[in-house]
C-alpha atoms as a PDB file:
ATOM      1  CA  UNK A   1      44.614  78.503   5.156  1.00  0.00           C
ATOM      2  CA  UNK A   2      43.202  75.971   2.708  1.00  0.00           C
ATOM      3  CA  UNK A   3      40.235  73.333   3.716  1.00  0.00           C
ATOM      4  CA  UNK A   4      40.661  69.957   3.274  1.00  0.00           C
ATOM      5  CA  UNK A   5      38.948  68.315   0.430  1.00  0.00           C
ATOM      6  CA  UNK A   6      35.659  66.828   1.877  1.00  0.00           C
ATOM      7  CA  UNK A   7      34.448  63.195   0.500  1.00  0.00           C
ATOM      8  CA  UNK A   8      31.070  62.373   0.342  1.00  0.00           C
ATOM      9  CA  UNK A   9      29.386  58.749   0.198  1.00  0.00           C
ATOM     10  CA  UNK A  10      28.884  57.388  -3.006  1.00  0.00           C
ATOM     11  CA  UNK A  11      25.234  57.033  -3.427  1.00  0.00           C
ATOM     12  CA  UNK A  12      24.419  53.480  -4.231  1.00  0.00           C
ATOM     13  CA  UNK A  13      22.013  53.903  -7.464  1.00  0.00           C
ATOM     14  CA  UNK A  14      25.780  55.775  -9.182  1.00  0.00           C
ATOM     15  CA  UNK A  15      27.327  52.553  -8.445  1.00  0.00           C
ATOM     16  CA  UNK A  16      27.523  49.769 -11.289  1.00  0.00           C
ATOM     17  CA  UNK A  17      26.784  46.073 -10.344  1.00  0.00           C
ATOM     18  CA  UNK A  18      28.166  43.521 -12.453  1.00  0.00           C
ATOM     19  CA  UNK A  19      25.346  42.186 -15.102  1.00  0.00           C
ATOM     20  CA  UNK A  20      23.201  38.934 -13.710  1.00  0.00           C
ATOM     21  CA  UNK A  21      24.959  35.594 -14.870  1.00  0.00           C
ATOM     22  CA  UNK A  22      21.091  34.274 -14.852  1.00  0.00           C
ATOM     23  CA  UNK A  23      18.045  35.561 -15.761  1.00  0.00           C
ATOM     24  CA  UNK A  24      16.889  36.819 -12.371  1.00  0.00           C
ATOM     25  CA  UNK A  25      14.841  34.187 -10.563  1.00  0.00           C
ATOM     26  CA  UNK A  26      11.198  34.327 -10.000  1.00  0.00           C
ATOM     27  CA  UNK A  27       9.883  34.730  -6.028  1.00  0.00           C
ATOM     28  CA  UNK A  28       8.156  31.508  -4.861  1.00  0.00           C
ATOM     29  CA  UNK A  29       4.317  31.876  -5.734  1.00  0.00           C
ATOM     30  CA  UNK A  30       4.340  34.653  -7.470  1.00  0.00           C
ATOM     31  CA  UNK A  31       2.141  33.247 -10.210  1.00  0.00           C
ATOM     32  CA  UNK A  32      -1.674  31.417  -8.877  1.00  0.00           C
ATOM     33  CA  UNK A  33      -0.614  28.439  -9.678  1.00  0.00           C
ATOM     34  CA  UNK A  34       2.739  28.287  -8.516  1.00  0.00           C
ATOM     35  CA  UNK A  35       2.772  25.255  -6.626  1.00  0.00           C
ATOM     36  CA  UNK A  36       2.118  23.200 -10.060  1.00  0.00           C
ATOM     37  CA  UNK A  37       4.572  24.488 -12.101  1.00  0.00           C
ATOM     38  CA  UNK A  38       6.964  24.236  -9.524  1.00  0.00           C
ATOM     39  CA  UNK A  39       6.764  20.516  -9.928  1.00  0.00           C
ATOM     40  CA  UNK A  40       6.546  20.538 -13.303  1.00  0.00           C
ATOM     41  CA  UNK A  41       8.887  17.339 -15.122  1.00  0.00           C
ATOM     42  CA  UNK A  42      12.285  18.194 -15.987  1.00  0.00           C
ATOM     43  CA  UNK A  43      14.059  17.728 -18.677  1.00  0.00           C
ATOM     44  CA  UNK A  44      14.960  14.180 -19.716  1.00  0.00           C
ATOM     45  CA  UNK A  45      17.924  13.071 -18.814  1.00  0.00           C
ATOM     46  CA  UNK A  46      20.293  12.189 -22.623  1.00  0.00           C
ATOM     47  CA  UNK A  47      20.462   8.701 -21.709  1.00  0.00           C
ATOM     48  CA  UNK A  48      18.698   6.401 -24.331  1.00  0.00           C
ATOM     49  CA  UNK A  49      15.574   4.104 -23.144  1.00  0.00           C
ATOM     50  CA  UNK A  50      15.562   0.401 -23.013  1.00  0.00           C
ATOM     51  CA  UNK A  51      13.790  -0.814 -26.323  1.00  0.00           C
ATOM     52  CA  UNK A  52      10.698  -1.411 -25.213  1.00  0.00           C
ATOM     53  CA  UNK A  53       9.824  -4.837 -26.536  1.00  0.00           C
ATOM     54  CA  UNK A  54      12.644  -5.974 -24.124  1.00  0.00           C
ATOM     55  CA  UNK A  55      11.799  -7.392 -20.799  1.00  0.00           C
ATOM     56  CA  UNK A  56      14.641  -6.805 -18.194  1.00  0.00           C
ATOM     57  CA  UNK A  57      15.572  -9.881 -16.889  1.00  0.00           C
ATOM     58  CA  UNK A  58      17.621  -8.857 -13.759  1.00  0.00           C
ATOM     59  CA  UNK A  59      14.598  -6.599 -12.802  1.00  0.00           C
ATOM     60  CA  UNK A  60      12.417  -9.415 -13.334  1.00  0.00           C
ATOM     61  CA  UNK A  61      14.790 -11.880 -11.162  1.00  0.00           C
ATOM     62  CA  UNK A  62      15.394  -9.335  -8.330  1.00  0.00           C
ATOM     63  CA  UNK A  63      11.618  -8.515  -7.804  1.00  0.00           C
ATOM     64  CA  UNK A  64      10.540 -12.261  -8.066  1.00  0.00           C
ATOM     65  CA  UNK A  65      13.641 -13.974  -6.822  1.00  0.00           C
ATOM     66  CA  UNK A  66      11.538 -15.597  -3.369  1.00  0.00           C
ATOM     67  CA  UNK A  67       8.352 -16.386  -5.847  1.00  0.00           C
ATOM     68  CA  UNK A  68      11.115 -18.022  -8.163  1.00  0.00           C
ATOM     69  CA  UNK A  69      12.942 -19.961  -5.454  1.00  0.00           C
ATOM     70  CA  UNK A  70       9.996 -20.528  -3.486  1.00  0.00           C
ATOM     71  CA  UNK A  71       8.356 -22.231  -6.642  1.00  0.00           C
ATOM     72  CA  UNK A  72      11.494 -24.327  -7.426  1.00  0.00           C
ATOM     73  CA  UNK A  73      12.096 -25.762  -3.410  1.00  0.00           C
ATOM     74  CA  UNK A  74       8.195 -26.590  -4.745  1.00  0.00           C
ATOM     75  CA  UNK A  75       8.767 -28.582  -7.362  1.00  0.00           C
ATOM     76  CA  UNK A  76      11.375 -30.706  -5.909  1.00  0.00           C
ATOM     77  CA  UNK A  77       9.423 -31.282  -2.490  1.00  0.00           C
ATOM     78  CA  UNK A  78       6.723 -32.700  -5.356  1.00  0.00           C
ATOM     79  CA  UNK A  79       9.203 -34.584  -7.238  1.00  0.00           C
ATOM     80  CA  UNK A  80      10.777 -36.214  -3.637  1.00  0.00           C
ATOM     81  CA  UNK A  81       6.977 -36.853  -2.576  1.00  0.00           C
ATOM     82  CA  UNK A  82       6.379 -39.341  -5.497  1.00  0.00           C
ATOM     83  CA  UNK A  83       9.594 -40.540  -5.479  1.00  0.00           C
ATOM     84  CA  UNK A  84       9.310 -41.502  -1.703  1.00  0.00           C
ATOM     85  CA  UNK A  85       6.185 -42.986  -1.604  1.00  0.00           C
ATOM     86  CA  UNK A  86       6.739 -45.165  -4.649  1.00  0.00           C
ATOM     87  CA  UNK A  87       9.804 -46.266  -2.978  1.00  0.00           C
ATOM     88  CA  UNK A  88       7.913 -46.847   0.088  1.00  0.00           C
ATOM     89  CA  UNK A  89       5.443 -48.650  -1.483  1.00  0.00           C
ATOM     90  CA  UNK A  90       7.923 -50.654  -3.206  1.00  0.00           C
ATOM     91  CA  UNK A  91       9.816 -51.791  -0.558  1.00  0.00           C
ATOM     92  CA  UNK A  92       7.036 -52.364   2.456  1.00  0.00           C
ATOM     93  CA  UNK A  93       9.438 -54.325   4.419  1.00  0.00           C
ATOM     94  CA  UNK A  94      12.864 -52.742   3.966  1.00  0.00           C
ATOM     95  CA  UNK A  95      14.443 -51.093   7.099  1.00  0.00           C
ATOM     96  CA  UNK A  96      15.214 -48.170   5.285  1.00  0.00           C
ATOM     97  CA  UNK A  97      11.382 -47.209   4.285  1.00  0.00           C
ATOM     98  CA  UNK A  98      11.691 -44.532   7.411  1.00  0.00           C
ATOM     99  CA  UNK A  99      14.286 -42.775   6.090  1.00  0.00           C
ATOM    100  CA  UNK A 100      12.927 -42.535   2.770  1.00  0.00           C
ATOM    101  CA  UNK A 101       9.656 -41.657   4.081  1.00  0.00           C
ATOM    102  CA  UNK A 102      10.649 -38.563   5.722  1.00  0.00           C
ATOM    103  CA  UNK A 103      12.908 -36.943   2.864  1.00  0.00           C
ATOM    104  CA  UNK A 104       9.835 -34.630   2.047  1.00  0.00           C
ATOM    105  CA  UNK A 105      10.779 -32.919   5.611  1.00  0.00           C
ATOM    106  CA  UNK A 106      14.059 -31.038   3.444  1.00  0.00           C
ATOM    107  CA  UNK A 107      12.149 -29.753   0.766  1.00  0.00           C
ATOM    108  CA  UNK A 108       9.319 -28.482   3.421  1.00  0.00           C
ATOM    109  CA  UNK A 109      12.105 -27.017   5.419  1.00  0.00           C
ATOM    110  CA  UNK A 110      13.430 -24.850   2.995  1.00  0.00           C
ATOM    111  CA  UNK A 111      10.359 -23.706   2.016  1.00  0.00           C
ATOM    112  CA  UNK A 112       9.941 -22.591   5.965  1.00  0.00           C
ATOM    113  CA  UNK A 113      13.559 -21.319   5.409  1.00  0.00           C
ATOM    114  CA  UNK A 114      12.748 -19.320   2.473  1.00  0.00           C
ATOM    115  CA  UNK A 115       9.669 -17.986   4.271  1.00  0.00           C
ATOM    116  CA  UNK A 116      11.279 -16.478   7.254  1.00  0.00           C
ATOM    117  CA  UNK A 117      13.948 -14.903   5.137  1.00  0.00           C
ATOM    118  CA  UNK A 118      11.101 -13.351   2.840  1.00  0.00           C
ATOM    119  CA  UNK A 119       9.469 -12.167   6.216  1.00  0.00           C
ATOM    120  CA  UNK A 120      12.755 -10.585   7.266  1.00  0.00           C
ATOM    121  CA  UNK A 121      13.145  -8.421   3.983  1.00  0.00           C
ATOM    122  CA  UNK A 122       9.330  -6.700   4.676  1.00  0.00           C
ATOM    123  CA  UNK A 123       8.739  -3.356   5.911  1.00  0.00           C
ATOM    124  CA  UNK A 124       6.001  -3.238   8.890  1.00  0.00           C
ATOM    125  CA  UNK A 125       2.702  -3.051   6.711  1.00  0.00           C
ATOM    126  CA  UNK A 126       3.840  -5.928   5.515  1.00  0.00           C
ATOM    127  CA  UNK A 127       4.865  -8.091   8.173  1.00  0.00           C
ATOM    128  CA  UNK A 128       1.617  -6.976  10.388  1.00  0.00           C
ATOM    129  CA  UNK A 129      -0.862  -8.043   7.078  1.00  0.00           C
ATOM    130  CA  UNK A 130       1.064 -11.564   6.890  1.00  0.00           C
ATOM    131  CA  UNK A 131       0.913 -11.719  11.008  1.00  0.00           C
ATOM    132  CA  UNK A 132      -2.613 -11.360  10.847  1.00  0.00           C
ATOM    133  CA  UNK A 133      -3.265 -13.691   7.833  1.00  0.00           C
ATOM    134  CA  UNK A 134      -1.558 -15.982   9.504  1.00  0.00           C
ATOM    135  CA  UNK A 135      -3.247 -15.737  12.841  1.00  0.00           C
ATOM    136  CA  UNK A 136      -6.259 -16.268  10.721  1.00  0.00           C
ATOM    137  CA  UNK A 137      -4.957 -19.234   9.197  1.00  0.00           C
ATOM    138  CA  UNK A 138      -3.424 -20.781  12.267  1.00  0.00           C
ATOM    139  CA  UNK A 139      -6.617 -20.150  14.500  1.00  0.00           C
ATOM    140  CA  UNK A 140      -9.364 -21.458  11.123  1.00  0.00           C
ATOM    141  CA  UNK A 141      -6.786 -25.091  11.199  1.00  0.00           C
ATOM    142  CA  UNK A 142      -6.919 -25.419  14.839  1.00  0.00           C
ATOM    143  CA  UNK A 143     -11.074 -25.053  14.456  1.00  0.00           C
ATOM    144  CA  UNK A 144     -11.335 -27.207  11.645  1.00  0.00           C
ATOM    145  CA  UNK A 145      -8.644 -29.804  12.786  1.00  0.00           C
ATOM    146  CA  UNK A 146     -10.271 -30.194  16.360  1.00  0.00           C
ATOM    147  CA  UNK A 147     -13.638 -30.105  14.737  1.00  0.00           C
ATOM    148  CA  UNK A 148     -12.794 -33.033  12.389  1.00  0.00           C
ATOM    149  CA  UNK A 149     -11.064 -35.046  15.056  1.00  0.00           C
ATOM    150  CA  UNK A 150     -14.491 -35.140  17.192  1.00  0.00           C
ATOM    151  CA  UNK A 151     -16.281 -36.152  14.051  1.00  0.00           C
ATOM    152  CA  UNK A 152     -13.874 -38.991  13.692  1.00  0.00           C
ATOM    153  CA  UNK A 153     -14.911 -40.205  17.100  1.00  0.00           C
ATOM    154  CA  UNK A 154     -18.388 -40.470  15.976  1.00  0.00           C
ATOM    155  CA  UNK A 155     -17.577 -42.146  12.736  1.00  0.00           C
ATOM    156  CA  UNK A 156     -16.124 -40.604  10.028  1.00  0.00           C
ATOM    157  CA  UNK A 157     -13.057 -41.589   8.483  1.00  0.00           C
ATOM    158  CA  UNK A 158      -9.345 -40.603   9.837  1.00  0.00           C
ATOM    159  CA  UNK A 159      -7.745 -37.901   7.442  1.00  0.00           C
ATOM    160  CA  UNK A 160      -4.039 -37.953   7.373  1.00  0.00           C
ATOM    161  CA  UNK A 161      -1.973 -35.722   8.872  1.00  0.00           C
ATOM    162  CA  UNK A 162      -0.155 -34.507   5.715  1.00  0.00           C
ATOM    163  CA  UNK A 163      -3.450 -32.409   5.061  1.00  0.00           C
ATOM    164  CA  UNK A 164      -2.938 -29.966   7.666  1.00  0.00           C
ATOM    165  CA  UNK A 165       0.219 -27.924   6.453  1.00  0.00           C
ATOM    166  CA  UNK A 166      -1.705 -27.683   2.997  1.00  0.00           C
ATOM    167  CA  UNK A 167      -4.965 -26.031   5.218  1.00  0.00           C
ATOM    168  CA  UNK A 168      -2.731 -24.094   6.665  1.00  0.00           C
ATOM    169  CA  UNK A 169      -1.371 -22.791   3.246  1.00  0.00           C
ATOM    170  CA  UNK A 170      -4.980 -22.299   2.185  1.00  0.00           C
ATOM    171  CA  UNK A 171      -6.941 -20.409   5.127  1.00  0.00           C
ATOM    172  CA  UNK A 172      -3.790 -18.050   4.588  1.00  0.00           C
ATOM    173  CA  UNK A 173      -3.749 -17.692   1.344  1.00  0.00           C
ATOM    174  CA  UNK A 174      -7.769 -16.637   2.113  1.00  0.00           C
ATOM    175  CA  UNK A 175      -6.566 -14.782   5.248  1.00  0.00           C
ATOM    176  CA  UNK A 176      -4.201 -11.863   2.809  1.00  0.00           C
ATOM    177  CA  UNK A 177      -7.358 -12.157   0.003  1.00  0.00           C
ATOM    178  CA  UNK A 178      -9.481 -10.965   2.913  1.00  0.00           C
ATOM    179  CA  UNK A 179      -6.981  -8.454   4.152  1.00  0.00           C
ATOM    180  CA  UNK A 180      -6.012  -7.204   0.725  1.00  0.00           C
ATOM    181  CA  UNK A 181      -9.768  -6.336  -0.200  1.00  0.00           C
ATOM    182  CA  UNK A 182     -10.225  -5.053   3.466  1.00  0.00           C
ATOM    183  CA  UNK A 183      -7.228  -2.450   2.510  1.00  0.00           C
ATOM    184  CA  UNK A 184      -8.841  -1.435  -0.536  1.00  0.00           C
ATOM    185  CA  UNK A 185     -12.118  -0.458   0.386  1.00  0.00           C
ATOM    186  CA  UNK A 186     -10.977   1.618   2.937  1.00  0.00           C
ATOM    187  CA  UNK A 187      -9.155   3.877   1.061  1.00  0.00           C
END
């Protein structure tokens, strides 16, 4: 009677494994200082650079567009200011002289316009460091302005009106100066 051939396992050092497509990689933090060369740059990218004498205009518009239109809606609320009041003055008895006199109020109302859109773009930091400037500003007019008024009942002259928006515009502006230096200092 013959035996039956008997197989044995293969041992697994006798088998071949195909050759590495890579060099073999390197275990995380092998090396000390692993963690920097991790995040070491990587190669640049074969794209050419922008000369760099060049200024990119688009950039340039999309970073500063509110500034930009802010500073025009400006301009023209200045230009329809002195064109108003010398009309105005001009024409002391016409009927019209109200409606003239309040064509400042569309300029000023895009700037508010412009404002709360700018607001709406802001992250949280931001909109919490203009809240509070403004809270500064609104609270420093409402001091000044009622502090004035009881002056003027003792004598001094009545200030116009106008003036306040333009306080307003200034205590903020000294409101984020505040706040911006606060923030740095206490990093």
């Amino acid at each position: 009677m013959t035996r039956p051939p008997v197989y044995y396992p293969v041992a697994v050092a006798e088998q071949n494994p195909a050759p590495p497509a890579e060099a073999p990689v390197e275990p995380a933090f092998t090396h000390a200082a692993a963690p920097f060369l991790r995040t070491e740059v990587n190669t640049p990218v074969a794209f050419a650079s922008p000369p760099a004498g060049a200024p990119n205009l688009s950039a340039t518009w999309v970073n500063y567009k509110t500034q930009i239109y802010f500073a025009l809606t400006f301009l023209a609320y200045l230009m329809v200011v002195v064109g108003s009041t010398t009309i105005v003055e001009a024409n002391r008895d016409a009927g019209w002289r109200y409606y003239i006199a309040l064509l400042p109020v569309i300029p000023t109302a895009v700037m508010v316009w412009l404002f709360v859109r700018a607001l709406a773009t802001m992250d949280e930091l931001q909109k919490r460091t203009q809240l509070q400037a403004f809270g500064f500003a609104l609270c420093g007019t409402a001091l000044l302005t009622f502090g004035y008024g009881f002056l003027e009942s003792v004598g001094l002259p009545h200030l116009n009106f106008t003036l306040v928006l333009p306080l307003i515009a200034v205590l903020w502006a000294v409101g984020l100066g505040t706040l911006a230096l606060k923030q740095r200092y206490r990093r």
